[in-house]
PDB file of N, CA and C in Angstrom:
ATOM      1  N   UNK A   1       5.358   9.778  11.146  1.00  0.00           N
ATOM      2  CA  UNK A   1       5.081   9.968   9.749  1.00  0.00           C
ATOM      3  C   UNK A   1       5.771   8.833   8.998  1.00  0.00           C
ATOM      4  N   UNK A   2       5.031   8.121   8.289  1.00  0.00           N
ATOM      5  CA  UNK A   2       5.877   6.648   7.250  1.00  0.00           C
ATOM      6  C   UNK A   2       6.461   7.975   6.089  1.00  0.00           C
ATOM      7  N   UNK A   3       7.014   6.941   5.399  1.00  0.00           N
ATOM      8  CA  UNK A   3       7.759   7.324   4.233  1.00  0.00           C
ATOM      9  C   UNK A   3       7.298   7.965   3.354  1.00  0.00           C
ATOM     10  N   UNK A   4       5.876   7.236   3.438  1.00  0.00           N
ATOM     11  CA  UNK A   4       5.307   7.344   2.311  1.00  0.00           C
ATOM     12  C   UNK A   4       4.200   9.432   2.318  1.00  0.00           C
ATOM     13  N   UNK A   5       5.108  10.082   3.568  1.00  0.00           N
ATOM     14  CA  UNK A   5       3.887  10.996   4.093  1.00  0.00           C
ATOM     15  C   UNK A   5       2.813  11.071   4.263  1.00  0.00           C
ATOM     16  N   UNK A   6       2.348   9.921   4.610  1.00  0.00           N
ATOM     17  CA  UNK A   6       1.242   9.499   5.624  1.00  0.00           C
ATOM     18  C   UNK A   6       1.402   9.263   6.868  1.00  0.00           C
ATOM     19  N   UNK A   7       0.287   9.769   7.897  1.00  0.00           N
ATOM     20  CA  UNK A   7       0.873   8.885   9.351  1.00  0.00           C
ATOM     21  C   UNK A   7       0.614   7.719   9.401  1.00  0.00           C
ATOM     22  N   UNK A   8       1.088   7.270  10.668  1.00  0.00           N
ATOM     23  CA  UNK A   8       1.044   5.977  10.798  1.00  0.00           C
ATOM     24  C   UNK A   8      -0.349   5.755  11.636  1.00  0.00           C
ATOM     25  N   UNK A   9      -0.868   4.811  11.678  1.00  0.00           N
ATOM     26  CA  UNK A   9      -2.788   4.482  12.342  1.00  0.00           C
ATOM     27  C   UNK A   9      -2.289   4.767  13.923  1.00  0.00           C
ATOM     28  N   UNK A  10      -3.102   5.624  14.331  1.00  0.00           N
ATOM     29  CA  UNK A  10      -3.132   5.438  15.945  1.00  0.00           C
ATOM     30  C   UNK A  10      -3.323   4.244  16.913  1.00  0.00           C
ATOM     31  N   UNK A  11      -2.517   4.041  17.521  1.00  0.00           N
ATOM     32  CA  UNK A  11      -2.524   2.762  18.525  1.00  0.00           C
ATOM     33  C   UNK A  11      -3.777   2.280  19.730  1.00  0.00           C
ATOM     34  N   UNK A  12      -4.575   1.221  18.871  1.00  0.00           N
ATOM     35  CA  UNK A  12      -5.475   1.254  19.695  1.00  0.00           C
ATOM     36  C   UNK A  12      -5.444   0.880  21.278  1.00  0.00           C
ATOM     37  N   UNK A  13      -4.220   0.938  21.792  1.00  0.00           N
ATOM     38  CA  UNK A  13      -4.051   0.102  23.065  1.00  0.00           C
ATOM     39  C   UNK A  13      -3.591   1.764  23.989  1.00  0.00           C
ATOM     40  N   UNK A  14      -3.608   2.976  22.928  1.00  0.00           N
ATOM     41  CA  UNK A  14      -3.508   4.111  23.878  1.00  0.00           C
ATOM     42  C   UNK A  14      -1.972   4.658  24.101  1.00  0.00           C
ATOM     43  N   UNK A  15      -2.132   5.575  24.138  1.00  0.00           N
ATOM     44  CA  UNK A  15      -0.440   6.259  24.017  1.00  0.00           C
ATOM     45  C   UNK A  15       0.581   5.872  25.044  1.00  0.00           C
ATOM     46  N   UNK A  16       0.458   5.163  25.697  1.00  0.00           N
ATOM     47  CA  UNK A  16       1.113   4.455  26.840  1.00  0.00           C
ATOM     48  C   UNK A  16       1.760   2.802  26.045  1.00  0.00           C
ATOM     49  N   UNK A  17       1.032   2.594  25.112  1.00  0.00           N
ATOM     50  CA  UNK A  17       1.310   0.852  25.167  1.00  0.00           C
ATOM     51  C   UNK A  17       2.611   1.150  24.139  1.00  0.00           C
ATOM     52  N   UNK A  18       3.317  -0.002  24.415  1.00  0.00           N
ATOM     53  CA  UNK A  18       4.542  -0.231  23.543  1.00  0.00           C
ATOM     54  C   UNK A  18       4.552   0.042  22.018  1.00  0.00           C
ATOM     55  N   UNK A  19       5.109   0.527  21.516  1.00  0.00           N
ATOM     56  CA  UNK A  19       5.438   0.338  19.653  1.00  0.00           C
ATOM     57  C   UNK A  19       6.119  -0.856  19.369  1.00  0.00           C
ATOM     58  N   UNK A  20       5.989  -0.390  18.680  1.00  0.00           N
ATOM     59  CA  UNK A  20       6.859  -1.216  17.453  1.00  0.00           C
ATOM     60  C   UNK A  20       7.488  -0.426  16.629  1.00  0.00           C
ATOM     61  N   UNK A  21       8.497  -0.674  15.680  1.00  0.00           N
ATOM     62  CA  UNK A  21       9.095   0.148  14.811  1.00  0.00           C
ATOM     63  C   UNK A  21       8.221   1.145  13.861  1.00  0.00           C
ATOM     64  N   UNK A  22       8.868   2.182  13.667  1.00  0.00           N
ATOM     65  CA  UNK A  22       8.303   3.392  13.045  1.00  0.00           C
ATOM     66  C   UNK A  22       9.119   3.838  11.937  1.00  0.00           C
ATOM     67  N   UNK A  23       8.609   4.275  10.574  1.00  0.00           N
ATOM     68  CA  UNK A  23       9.619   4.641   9.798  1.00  0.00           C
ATOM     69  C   UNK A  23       8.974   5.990   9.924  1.00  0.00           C
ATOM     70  N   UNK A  24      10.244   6.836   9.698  1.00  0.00           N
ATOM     71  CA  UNK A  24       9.778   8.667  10.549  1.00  0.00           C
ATOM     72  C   UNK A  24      10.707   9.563   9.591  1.00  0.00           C
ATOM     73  N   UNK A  25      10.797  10.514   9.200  1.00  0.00           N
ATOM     74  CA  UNK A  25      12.082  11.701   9.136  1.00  0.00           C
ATOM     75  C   UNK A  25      12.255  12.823  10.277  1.00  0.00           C
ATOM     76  N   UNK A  26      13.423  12.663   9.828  1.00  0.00           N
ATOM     77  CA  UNK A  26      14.142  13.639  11.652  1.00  0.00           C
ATOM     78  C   UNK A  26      15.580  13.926  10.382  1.00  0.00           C
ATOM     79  N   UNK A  27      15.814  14.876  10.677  1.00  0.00           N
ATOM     80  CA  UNK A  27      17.391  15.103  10.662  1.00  0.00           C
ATOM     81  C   UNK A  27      18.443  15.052  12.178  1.00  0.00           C
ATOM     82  N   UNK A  28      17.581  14.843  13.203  1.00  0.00           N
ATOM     83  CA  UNK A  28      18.210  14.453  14.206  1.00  0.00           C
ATOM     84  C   UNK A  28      17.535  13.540  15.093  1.00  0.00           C
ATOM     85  N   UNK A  29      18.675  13.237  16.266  1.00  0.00           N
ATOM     86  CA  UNK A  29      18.055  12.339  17.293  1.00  0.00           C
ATOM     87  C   UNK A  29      16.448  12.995  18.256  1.00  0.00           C
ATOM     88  N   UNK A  30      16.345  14.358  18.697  1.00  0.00           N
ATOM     89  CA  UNK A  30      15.073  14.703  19.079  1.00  0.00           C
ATOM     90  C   UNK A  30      14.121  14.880  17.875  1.00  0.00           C
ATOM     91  N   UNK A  31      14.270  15.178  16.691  1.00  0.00           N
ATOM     92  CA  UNK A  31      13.552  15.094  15.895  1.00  0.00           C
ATOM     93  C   UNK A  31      12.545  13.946  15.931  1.00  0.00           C
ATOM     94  N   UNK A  32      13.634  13.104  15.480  1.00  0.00           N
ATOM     95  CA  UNK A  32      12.936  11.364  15.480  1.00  0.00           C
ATOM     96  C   UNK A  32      12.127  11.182  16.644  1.00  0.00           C
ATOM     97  N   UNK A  33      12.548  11.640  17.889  1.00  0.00           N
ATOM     98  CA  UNK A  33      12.126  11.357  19.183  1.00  0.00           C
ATOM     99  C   UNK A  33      10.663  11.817  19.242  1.00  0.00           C
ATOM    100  N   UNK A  34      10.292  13.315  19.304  1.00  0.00           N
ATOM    101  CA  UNK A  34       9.306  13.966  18.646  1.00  0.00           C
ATOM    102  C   UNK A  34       8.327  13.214  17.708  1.00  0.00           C
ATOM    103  N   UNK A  35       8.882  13.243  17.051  1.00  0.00           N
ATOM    104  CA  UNK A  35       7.596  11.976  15.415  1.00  0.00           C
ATOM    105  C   UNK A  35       7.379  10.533  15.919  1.00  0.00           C
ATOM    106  N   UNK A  36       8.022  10.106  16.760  1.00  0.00           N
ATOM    107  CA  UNK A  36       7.511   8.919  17.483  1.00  0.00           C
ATOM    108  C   UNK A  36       7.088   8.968  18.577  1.00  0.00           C
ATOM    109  N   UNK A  37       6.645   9.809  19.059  1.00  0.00           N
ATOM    110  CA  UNK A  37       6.195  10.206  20.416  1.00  0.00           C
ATOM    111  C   UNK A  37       6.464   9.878  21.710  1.00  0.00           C
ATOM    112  N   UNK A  38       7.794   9.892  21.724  1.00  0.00           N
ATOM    113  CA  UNK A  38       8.760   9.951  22.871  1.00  0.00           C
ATOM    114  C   UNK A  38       9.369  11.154  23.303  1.00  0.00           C
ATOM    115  N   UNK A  39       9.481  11.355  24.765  1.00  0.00           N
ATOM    116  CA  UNK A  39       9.733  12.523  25.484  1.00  0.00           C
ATOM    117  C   UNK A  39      11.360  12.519  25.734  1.00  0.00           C
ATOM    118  N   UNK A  40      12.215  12.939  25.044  1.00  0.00           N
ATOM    119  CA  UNK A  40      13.691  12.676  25.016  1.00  0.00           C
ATOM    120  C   UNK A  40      13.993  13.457  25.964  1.00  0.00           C
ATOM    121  N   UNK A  41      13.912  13.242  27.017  1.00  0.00           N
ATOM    122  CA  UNK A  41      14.441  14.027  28.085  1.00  0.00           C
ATOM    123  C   UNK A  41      15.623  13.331  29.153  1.00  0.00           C
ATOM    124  N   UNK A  42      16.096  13.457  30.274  1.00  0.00           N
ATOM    125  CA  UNK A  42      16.777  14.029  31.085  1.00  0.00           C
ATOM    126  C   UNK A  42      16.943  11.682  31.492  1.00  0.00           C
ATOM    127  N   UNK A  43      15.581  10.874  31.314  1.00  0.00           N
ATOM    128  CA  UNK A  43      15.898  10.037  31.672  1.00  0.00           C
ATOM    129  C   UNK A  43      15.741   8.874  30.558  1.00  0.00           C
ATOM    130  N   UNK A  44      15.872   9.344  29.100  1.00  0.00           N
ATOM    131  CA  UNK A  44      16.014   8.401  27.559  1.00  0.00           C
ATOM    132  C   UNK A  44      16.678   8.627  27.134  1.00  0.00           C
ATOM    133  N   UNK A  45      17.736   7.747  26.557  1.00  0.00           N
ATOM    134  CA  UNK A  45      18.832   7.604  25.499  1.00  0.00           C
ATOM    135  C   UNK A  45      18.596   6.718  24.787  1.00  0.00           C
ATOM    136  N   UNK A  46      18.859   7.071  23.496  1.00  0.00           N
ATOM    137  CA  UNK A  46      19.419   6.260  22.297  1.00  0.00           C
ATOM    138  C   UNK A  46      20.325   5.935  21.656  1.00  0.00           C
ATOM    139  N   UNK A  47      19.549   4.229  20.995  1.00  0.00           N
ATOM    140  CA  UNK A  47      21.095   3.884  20.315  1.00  0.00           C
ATOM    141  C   UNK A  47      20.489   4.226  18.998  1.00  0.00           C
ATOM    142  N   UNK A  48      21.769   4.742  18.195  1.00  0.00           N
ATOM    143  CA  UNK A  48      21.931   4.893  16.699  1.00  0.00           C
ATOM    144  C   UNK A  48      22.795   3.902  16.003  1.00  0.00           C
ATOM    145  N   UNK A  49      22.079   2.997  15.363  1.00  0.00           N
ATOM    146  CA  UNK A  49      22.241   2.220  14.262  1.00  0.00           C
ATOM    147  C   UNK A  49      23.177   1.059  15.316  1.00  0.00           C
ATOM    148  N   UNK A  50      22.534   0.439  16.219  1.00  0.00           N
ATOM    149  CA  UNK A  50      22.860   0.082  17.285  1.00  0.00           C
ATOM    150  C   UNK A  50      24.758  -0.266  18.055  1.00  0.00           C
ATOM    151  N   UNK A  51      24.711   0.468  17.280  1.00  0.00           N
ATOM    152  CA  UNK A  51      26.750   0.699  17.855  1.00  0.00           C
ATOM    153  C   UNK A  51      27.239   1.700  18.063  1.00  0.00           C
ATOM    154  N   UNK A  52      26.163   2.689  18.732  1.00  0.00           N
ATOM    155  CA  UNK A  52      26.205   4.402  19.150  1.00  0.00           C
ATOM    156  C   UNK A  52      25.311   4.965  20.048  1.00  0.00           C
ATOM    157  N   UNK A  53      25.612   5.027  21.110  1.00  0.00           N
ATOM    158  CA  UNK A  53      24.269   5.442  22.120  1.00  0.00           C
ATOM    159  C   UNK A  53      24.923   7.113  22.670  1.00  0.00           C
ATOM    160  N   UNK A  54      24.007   7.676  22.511  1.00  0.00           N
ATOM    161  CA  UNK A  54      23.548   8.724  23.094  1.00  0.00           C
ATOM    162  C   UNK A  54      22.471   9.730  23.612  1.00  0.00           C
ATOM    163  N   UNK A  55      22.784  10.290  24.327  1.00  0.00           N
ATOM    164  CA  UNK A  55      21.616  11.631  24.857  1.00  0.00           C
ATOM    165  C   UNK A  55      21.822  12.927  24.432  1.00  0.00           C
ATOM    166  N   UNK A  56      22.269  13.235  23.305  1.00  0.00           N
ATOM    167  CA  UNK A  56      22.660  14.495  22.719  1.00  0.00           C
ATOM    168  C   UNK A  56      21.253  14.535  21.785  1.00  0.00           C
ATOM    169  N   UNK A  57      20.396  15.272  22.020  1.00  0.00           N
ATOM    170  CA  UNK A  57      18.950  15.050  20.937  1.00  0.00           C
ATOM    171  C   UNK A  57      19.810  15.663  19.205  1.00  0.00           C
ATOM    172  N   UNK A  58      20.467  16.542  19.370  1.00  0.00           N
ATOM    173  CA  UNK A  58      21.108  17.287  18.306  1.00  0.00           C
ATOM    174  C   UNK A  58      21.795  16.172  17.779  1.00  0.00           C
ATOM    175  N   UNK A  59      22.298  15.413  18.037  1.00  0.00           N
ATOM    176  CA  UNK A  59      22.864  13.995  16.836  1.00  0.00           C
ATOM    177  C   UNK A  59      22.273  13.830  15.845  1.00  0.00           C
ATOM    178  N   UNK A  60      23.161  14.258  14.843  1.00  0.00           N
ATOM    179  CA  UNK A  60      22.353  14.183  13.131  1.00  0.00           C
ATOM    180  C   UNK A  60      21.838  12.764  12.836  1.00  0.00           C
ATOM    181  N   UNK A  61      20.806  12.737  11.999  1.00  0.00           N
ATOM    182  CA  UNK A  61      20.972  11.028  11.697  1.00  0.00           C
ATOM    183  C   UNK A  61      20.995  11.939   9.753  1.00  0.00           C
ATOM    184  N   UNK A  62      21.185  10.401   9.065  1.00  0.00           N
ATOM    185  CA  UNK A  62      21.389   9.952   7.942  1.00  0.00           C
ATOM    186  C   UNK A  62      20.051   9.283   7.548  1.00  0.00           C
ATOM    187  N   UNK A  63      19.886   9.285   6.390  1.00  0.00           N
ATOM    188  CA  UNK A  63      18.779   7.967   5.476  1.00  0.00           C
ATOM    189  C   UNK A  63      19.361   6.832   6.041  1.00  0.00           C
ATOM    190  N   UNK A  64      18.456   6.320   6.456  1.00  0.00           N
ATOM    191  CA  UNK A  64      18.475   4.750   6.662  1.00  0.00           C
ATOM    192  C   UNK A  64      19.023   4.441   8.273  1.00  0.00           C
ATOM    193  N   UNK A  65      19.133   5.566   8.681  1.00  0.00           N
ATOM    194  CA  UNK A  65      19.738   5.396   9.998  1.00  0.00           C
ATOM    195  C   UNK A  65      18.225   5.205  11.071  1.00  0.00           C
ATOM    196  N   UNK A  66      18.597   4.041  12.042  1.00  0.00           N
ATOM    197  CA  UNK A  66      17.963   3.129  12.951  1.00  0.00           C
ATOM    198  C   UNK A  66      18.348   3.856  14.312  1.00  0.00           C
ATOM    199  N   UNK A  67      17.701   4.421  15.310  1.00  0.00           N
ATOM    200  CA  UNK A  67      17.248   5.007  16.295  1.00  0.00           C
ATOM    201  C   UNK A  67      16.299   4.192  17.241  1.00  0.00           C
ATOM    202  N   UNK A  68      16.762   3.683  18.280  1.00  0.00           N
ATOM    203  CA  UNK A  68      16.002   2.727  19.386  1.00  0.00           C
ATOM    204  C   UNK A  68      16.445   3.352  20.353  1.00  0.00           C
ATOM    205  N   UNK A  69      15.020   3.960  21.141  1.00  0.00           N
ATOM    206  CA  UNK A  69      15.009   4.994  22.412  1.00  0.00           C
ATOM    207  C   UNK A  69      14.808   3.898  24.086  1.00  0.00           C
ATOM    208  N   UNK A  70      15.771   3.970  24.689  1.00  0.00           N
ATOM    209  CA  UNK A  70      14.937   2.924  25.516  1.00  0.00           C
ATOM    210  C   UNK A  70      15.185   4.286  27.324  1.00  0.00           C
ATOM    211  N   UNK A  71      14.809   3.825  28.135  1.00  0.00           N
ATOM    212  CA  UNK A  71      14.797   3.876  29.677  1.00  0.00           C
ATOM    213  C   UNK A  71      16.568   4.553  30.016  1.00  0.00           C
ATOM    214  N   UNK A  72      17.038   5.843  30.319  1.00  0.00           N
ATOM    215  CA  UNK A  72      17.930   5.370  30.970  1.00  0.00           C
ATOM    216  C   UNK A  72      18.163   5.344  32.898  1.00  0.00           C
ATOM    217  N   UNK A  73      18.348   4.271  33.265  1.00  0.00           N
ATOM    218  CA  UNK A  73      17.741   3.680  34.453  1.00  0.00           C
ATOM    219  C   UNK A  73      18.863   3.679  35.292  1.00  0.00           C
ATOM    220  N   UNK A  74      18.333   4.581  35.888  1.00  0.00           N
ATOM    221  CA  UNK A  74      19.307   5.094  37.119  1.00  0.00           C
ATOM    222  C   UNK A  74      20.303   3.947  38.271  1.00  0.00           C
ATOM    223  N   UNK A  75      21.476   4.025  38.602  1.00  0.00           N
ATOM    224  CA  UNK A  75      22.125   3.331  38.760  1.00  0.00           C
ATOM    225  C   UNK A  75      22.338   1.993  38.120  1.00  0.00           C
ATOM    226  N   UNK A  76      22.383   2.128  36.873  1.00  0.00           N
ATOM    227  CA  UNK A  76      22.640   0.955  35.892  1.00  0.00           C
ATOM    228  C   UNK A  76      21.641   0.392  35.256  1.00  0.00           C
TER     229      UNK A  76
END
């Protein structure tokens, strides 16, 4: 969902291909995860506002707070 409460255009390359940044509301880290259509589970973590990484989906975020979900990849 943009800011503006509209969604954002569906990706013509199919729910698999990469994003790009999303502006979303979440009051938390699975929230956000959820509205961008990422599966926050057991093998994704995020960084918050990139000097905070975690896997707690319950991590509040703030306005203006930046959320980048990546891979977390087993043995390092």
């Amino acid at each position: 969902m943009l800011a503006n409460g509209h969604r954002a255009p569906k990706d013509p390359k199919g729910p698999k291909a990469p994003k790009g940044p999303e502006v979303v509301r979440a009051a938390t880290v699975a929230e956000a995860a959820a509205a961008a259509g990422v599966d926050f589970g057991q093998y994704v973590t995020a960084a918050l506002n990139g000097d905070q990484i975690t896997r707690d989906g319950q991590t509040p975020l703030a306005a203006g707070d930046t959320v980048f979900f990546l891979s977390a990849d087993a043995g390092g």
